[in-house]
C-alpha atoms as a PDB file:
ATOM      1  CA  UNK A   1     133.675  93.964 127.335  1.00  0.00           C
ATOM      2  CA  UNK A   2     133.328  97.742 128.322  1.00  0.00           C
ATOM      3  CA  UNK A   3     130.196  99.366 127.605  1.00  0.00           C
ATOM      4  CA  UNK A   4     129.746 102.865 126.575  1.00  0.00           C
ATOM      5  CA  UNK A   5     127.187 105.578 124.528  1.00  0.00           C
ATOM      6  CA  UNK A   6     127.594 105.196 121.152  1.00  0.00           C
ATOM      7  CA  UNK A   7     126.111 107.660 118.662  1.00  0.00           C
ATOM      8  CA  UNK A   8     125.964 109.062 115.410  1.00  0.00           C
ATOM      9  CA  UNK A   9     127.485 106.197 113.518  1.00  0.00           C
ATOM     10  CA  UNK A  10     128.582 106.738 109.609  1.00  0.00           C
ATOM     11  CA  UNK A  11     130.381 103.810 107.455  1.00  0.00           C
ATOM     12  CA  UNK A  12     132.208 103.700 104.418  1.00  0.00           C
ATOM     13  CA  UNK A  13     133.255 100.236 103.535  1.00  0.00           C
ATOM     14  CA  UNK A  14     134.399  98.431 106.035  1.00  0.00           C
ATOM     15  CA  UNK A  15     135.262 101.129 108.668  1.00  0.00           C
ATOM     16  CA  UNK A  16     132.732 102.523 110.854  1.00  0.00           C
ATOM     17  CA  UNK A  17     133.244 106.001 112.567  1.00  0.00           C
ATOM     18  CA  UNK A  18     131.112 106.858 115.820  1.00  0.00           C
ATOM     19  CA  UNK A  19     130.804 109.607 118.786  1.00  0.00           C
ATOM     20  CA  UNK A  20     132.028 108.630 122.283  1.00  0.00           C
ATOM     21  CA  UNK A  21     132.805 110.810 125.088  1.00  0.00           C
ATOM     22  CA  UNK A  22     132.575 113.578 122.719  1.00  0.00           C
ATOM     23  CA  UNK A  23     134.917 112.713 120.480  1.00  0.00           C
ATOM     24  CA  UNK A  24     135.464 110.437 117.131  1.00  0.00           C
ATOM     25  CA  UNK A  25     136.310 106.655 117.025  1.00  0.00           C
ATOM     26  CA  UNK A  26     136.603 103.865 114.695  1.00  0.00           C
ATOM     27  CA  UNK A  27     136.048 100.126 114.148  1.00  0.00           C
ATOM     28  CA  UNK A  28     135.848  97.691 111.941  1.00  0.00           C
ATOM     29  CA  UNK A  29     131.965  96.543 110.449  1.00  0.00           C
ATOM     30  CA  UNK A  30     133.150  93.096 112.461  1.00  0.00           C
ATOM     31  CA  UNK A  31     133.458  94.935 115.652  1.00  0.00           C
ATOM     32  CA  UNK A  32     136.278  94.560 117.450  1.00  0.00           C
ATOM     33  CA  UNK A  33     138.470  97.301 119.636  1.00  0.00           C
ATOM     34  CA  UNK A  34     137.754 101.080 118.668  1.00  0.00           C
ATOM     35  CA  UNK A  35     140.830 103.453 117.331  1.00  0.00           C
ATOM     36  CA  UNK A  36     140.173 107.232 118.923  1.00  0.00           C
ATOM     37  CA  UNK A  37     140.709 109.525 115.827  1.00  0.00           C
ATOM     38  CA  UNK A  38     140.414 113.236 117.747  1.00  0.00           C
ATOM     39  CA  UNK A  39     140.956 114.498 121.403  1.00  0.00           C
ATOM     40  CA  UNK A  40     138.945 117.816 120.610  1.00  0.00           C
ATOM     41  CA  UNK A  41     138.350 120.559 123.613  1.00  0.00           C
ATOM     42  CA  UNK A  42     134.548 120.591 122.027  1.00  0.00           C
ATOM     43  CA  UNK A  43     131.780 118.500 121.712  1.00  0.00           C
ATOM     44  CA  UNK A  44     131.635 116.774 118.212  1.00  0.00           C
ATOM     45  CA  UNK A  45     128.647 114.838 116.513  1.00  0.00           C
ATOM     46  CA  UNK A  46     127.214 114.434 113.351  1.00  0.00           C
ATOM     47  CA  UNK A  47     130.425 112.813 111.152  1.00  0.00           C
ATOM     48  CA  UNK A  48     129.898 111.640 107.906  1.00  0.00           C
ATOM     49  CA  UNK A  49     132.380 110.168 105.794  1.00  0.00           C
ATOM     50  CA  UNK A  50     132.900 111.713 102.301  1.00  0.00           C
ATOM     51  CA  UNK A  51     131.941 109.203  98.882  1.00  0.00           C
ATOM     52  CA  UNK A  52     135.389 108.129  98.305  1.00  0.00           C
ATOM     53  CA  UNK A  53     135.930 107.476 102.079  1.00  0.00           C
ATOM     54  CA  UNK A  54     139.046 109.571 102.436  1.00  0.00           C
ATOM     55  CA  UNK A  55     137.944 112.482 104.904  1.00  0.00           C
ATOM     56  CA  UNK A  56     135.225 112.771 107.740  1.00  0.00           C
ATOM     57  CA  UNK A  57     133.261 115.926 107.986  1.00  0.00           C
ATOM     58  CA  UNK A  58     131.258 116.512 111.356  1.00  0.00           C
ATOM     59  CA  UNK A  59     130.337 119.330 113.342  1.00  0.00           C
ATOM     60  CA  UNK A  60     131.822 120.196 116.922  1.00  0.00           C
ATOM     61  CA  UNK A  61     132.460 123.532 119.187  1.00  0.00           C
ATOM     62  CA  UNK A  62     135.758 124.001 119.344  1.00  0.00           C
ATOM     63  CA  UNK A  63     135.602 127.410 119.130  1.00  0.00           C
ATOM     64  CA  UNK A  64     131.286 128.479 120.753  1.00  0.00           C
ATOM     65  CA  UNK A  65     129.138 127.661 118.037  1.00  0.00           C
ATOM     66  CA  UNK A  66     128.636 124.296 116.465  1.00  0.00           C
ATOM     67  CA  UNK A  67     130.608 124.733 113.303  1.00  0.00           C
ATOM     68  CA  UNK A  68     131.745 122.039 110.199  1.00  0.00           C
ATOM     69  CA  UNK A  69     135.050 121.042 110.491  1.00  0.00           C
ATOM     70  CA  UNK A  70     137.225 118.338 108.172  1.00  0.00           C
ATOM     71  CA  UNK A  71     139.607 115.664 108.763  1.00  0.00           C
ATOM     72  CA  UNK A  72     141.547 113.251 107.000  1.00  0.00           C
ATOM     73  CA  UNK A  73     139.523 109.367 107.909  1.00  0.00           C
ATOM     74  CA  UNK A  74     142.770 107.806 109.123  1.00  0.00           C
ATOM     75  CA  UNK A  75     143.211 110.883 111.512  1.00  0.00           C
ATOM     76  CA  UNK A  76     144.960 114.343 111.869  1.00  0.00           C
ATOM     77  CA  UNK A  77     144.102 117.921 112.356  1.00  0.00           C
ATOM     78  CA  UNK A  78     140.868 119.224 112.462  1.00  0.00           C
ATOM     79  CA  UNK A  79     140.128 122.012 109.790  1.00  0.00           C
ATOM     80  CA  UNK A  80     137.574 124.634 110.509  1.00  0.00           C
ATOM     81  CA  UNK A  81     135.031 125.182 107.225  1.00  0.00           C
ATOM     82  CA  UNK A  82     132.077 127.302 108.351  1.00  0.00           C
ATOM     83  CA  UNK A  83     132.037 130.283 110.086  1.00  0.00           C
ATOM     84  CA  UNK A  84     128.328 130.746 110.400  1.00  0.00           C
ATOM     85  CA  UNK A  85     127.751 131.611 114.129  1.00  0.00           C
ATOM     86  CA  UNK A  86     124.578 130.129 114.134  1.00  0.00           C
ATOM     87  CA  UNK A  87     123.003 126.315 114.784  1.00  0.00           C
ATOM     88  CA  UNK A  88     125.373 124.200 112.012  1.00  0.00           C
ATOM     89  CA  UNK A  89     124.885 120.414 111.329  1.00  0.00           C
ATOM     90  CA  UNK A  90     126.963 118.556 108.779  1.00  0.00           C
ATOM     91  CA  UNK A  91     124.363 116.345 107.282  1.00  0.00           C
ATOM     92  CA  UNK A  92     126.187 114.826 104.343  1.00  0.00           C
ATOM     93  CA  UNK A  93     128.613 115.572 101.047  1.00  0.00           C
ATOM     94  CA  UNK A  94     128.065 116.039  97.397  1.00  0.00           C
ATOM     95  CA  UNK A  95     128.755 112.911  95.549  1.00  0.00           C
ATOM     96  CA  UNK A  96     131.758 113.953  94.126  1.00  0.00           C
ATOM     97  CA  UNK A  97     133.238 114.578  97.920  1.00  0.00           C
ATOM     98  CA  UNK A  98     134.029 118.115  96.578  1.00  0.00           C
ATOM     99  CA  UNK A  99     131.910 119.816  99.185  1.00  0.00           C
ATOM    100  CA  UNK A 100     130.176 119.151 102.616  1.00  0.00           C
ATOM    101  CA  UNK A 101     126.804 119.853 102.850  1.00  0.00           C
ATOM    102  CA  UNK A 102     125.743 121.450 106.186  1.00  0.00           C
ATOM    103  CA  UNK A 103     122.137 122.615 107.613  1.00  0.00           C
ATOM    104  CA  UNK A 104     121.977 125.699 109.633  1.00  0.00           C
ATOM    105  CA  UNK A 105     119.400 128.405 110.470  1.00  0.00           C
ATOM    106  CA  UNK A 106     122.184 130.656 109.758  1.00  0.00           C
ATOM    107  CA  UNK A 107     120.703 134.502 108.327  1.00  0.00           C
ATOM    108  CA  UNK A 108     117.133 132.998 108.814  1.00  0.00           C
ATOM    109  CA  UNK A 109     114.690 134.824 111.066  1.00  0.00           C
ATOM    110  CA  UNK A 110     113.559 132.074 113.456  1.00  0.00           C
ATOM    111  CA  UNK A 111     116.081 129.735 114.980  1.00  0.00           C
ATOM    112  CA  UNK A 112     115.688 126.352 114.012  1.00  0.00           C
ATOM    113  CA  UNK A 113     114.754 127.231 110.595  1.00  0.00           C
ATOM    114  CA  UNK A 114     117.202 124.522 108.794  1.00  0.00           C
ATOM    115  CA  UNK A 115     118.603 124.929 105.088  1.00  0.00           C
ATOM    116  CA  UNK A 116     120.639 123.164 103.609  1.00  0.00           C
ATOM    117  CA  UNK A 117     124.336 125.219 102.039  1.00  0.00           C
ATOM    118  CA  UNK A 118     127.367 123.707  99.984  1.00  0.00           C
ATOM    119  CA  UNK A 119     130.663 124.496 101.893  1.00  0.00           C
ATOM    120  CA  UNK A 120     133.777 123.659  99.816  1.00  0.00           C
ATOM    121  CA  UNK A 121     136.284 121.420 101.371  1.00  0.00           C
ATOM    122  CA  UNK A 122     139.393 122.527  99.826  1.00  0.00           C
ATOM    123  CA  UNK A 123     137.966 126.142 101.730  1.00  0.00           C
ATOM    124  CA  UNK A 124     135.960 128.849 100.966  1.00  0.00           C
ATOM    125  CA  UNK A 125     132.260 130.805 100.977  1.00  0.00           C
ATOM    126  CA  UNK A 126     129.309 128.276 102.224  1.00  0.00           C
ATOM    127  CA  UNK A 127     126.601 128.684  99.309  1.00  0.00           C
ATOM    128  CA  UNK A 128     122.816 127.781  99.581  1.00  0.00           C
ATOM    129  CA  UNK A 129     121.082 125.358  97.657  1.00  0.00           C
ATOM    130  CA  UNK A 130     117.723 127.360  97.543  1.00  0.00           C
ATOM    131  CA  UNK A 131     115.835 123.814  98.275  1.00  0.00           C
ATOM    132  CA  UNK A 132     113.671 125.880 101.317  1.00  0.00           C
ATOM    133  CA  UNK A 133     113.648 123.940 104.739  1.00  0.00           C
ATOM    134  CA  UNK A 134     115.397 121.134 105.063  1.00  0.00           C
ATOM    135  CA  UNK A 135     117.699 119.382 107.254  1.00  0.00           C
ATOM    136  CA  UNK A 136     118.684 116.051 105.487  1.00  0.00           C
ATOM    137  CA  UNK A 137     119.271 115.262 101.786  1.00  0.00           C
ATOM    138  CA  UNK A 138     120.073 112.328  99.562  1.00  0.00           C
ATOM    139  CA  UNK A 139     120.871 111.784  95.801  1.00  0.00           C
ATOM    140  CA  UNK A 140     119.929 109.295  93.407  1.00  0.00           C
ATOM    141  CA  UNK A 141     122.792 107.342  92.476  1.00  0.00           C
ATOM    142  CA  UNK A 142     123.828 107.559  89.169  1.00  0.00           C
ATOM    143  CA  UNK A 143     121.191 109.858  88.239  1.00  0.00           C
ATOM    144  CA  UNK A 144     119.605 113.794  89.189  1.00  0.00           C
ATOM    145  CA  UNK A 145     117.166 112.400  91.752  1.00  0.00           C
ATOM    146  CA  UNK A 146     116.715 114.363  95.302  1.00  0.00           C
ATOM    147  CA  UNK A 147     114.859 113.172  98.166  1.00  0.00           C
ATOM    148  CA  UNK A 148     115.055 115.870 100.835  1.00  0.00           C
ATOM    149  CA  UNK A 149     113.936 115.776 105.280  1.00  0.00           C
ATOM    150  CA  UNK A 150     112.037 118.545 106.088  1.00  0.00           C
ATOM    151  CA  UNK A 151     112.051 119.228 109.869  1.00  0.00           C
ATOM    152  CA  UNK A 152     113.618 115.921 110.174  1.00  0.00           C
ATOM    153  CA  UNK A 153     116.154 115.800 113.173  1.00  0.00           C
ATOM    154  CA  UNK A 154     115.688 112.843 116.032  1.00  0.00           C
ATOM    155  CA  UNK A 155     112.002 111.063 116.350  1.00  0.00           C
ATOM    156  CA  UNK A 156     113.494 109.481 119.457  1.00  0.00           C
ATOM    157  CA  UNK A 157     113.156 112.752 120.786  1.00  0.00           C
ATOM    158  CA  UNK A 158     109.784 113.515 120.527  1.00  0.00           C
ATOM    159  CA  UNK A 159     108.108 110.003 120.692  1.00  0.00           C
ATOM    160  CA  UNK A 160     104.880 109.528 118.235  1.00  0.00           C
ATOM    161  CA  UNK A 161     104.639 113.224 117.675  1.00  0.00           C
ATOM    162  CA  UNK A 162     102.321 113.860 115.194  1.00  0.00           C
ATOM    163  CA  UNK A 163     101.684 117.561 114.777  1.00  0.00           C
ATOM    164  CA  UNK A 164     102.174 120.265 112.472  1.00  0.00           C
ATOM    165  CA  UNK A 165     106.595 120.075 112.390  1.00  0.00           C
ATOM    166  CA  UNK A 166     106.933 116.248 112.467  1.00  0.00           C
ATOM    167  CA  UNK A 167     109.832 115.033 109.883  1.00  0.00           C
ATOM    168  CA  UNK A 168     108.380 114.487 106.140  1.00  0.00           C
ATOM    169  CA  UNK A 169     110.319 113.487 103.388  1.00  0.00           C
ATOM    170  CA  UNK A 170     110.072 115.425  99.733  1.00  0.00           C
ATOM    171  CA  UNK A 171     111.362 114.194  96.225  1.00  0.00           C
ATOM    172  CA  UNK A 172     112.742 115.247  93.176  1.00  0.00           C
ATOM    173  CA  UNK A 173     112.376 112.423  90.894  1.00  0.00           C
ATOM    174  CA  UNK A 174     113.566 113.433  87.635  1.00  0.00           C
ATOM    175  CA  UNK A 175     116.362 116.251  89.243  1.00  0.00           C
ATOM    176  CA  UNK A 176     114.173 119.206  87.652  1.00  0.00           C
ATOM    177  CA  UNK A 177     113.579 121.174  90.951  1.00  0.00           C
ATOM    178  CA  UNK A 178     110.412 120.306  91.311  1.00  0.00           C
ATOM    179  CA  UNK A 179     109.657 118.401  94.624  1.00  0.00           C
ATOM    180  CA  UNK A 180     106.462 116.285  95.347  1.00  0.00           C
ATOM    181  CA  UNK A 181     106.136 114.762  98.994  1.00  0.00           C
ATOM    182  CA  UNK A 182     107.014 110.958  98.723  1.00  0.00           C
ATOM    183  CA  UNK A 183     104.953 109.471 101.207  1.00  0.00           C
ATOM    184  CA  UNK A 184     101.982 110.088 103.610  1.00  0.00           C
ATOM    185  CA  UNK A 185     102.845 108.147 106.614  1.00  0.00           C
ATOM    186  CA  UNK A 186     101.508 108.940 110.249  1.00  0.00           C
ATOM    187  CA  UNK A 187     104.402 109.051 111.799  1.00  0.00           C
ATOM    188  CA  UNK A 188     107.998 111.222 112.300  1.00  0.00           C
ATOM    189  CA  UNK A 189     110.364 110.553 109.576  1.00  0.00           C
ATOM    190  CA  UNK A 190     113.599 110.924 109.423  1.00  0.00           C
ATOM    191  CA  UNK A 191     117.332 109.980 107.409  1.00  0.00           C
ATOM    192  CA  UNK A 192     116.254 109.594 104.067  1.00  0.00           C
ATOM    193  CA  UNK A 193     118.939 107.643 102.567  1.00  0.00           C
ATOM    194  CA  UNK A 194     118.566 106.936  98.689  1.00  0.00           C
ATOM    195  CA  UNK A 195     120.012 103.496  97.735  1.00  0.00           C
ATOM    196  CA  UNK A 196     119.527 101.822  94.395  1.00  0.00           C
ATOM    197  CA  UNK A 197     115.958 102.032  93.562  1.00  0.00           C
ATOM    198  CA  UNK A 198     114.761 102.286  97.043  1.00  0.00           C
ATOM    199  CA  UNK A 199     114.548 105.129  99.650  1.00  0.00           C
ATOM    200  CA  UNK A 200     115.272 104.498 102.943  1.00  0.00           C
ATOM    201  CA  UNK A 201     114.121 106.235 106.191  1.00  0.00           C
ATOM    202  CA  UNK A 202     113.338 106.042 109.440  1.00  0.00           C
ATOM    203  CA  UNK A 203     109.615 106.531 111.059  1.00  0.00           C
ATOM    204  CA  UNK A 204     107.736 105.989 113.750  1.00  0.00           C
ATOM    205  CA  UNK A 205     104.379 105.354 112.302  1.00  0.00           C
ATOM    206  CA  UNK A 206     104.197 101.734 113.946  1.00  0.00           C
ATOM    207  CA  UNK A 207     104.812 103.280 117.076  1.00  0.00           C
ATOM    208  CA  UNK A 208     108.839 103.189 117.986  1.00  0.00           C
ATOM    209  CA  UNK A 209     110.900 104.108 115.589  1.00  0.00           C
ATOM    210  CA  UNK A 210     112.117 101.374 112.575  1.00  0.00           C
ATOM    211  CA  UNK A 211     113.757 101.134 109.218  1.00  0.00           C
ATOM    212  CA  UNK A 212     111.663 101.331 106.338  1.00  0.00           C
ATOM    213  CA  UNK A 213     111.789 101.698 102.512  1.00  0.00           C
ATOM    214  CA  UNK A 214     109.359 102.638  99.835  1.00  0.00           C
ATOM    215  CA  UNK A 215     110.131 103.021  96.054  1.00  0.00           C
ATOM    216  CA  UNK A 216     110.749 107.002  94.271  1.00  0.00           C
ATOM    217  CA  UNK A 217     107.035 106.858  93.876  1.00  0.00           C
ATOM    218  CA  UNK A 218     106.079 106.103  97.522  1.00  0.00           C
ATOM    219  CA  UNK A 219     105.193 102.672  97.127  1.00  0.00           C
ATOM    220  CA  UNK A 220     106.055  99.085  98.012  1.00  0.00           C
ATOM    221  CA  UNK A 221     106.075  99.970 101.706  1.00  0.00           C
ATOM    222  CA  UNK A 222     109.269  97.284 103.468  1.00  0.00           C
ATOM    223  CA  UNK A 223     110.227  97.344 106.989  1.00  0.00           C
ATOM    224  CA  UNK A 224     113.693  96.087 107.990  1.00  0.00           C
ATOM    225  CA  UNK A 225     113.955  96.264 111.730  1.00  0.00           C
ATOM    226  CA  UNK A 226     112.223  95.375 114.532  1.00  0.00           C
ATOM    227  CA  UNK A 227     112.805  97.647 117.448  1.00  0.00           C
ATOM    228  CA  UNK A 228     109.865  97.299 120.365  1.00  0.00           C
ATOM    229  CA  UNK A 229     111.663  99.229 122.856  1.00  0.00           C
ATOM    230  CA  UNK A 230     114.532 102.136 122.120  1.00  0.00           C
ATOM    231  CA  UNK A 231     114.180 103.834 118.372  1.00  0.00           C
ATOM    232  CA  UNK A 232     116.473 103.410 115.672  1.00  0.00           C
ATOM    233  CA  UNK A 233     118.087 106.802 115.530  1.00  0.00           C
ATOM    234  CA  UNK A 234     120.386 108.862 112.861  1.00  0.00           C
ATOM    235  CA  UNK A 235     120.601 105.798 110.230  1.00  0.00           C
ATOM    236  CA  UNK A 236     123.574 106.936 107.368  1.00  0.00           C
ATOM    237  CA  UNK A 237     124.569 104.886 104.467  1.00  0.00           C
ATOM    238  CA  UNK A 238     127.702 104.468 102.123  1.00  0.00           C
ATOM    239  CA  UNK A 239     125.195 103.266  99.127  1.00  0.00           C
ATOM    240  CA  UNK A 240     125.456  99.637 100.302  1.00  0.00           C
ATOM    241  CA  UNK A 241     125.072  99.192 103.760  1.00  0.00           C
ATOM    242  CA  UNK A 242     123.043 101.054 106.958  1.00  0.00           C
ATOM    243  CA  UNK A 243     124.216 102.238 110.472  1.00  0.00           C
ATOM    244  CA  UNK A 244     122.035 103.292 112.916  1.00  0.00           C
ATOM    245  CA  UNK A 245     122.277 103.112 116.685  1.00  0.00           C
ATOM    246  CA  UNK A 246     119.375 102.613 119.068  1.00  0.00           C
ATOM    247  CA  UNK A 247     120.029 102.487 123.044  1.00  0.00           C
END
């Protein structure tokens, strides 16, 4: 067996789609031997696959700045969607896969200062959501819930960091714009992911970073992994399983 880096890992059914030497791959949830889906000049990370499982949005540099980009999920082209020229990360899709939904600091006055915009797919004009800082996002299935990550990005990367910018996660429960903080943990979270009637996250409160759930109200507390050594790092969901990678 060959070893290798693998990051950024989304799944949609029974296909799983990963970064490797810069560039996409897939494989089965059994494992097996990897298919390369792009041979881009850039870097690309971040892919997530849309609801219905037929196109993978991620961001790369093709062309300078880290920009969204499209493809089909079996493979193809790459198609350009942003043209922000500023710090892009696709960080998910509407639910009805007509849009990608990207964070950027892009016309904000300190870099790093993530919000969350609605870029069409079929092409066109990026569009805020007006949901302030924010870098991850996750809907209630079936209903107008919103759990949003502010300055949620890696934990891994700042180990047990516990000051004034570490990752907290923020709810809508009833989809009225009005967002209460879900939790008060001492730790970094990060990757909300909201599945059935639980919402799961990563945090490091324990001391390495693990896979937790609460309910919408912040309670009934579950861990699900048990990493003592490398962090669980950018968890992603198709509503009814979780990848993560850690290592």
């Amino acid at each position: 067996m060959t070893s290798g880096y693998y990051r950024h890992p989304t799944i949609h059914g029974d296909r799983i789609v990963f970064v490797s030497e810069d560039d996409l791959w897939m494989v089965g949830t059994d494992g097996g031997i990897a298919r390369r889906l792009s041979a881009s000049p850039g870097t690309i990370t971040f892919p997530r696959f849309s609801p219905d499982g037929s196109q993978v949005a991620f961001t790369a540099r093709d062309e300078g700045h880290p920009e969204a980009y499209v493809m089909d999920a079996n493979g193809g082209p790459l198609r350009r969607l942003t043209w922000m020229g500023s710090l892009t990360q696709v960080v998910g899709w509407t639910p009805a896969s007509s849009s990608v939904i990207v964070a950027s600091d892009f016309q904000q006055p300190f870099a790093g200062a993530m919000q969350l915009h609605t870029v069409p797919v079929a092409g066109g004009t990026s569009e805020p959501m007006n949901l302030g800082v924010a870098r991850a996002i996750s809907f209630q299935p079936g209903g107008g819930g919103v759990v949003l990550g502010r300055n949620t990005y890696d934990p891994a990367r700042w180990k047990r960091y516990r000051g004034g910018t570490a990752g907290t996660l923020w709810i809508d429960r009833q989809g009225d714009g009005i967002f209460v903080k879900l939790l008060d943990l001492a730790g970094n979270l990060a990757s909300p992911m909201w599945i059935g009637r639980r919402i799961y996250f990563i945090s490091d409160h324990e001391g390495v970073g693990n896979l937790y759930s609460c309910t919408p109200t912040g309670r009934n507390l579950q861990r699900y992994t048990d990493h003592q050594d490398f962090y669980a790092r950018f968890a992603s969901t198709d509503s009814r399983r979780i990848v993560y990678h850690a290592g």
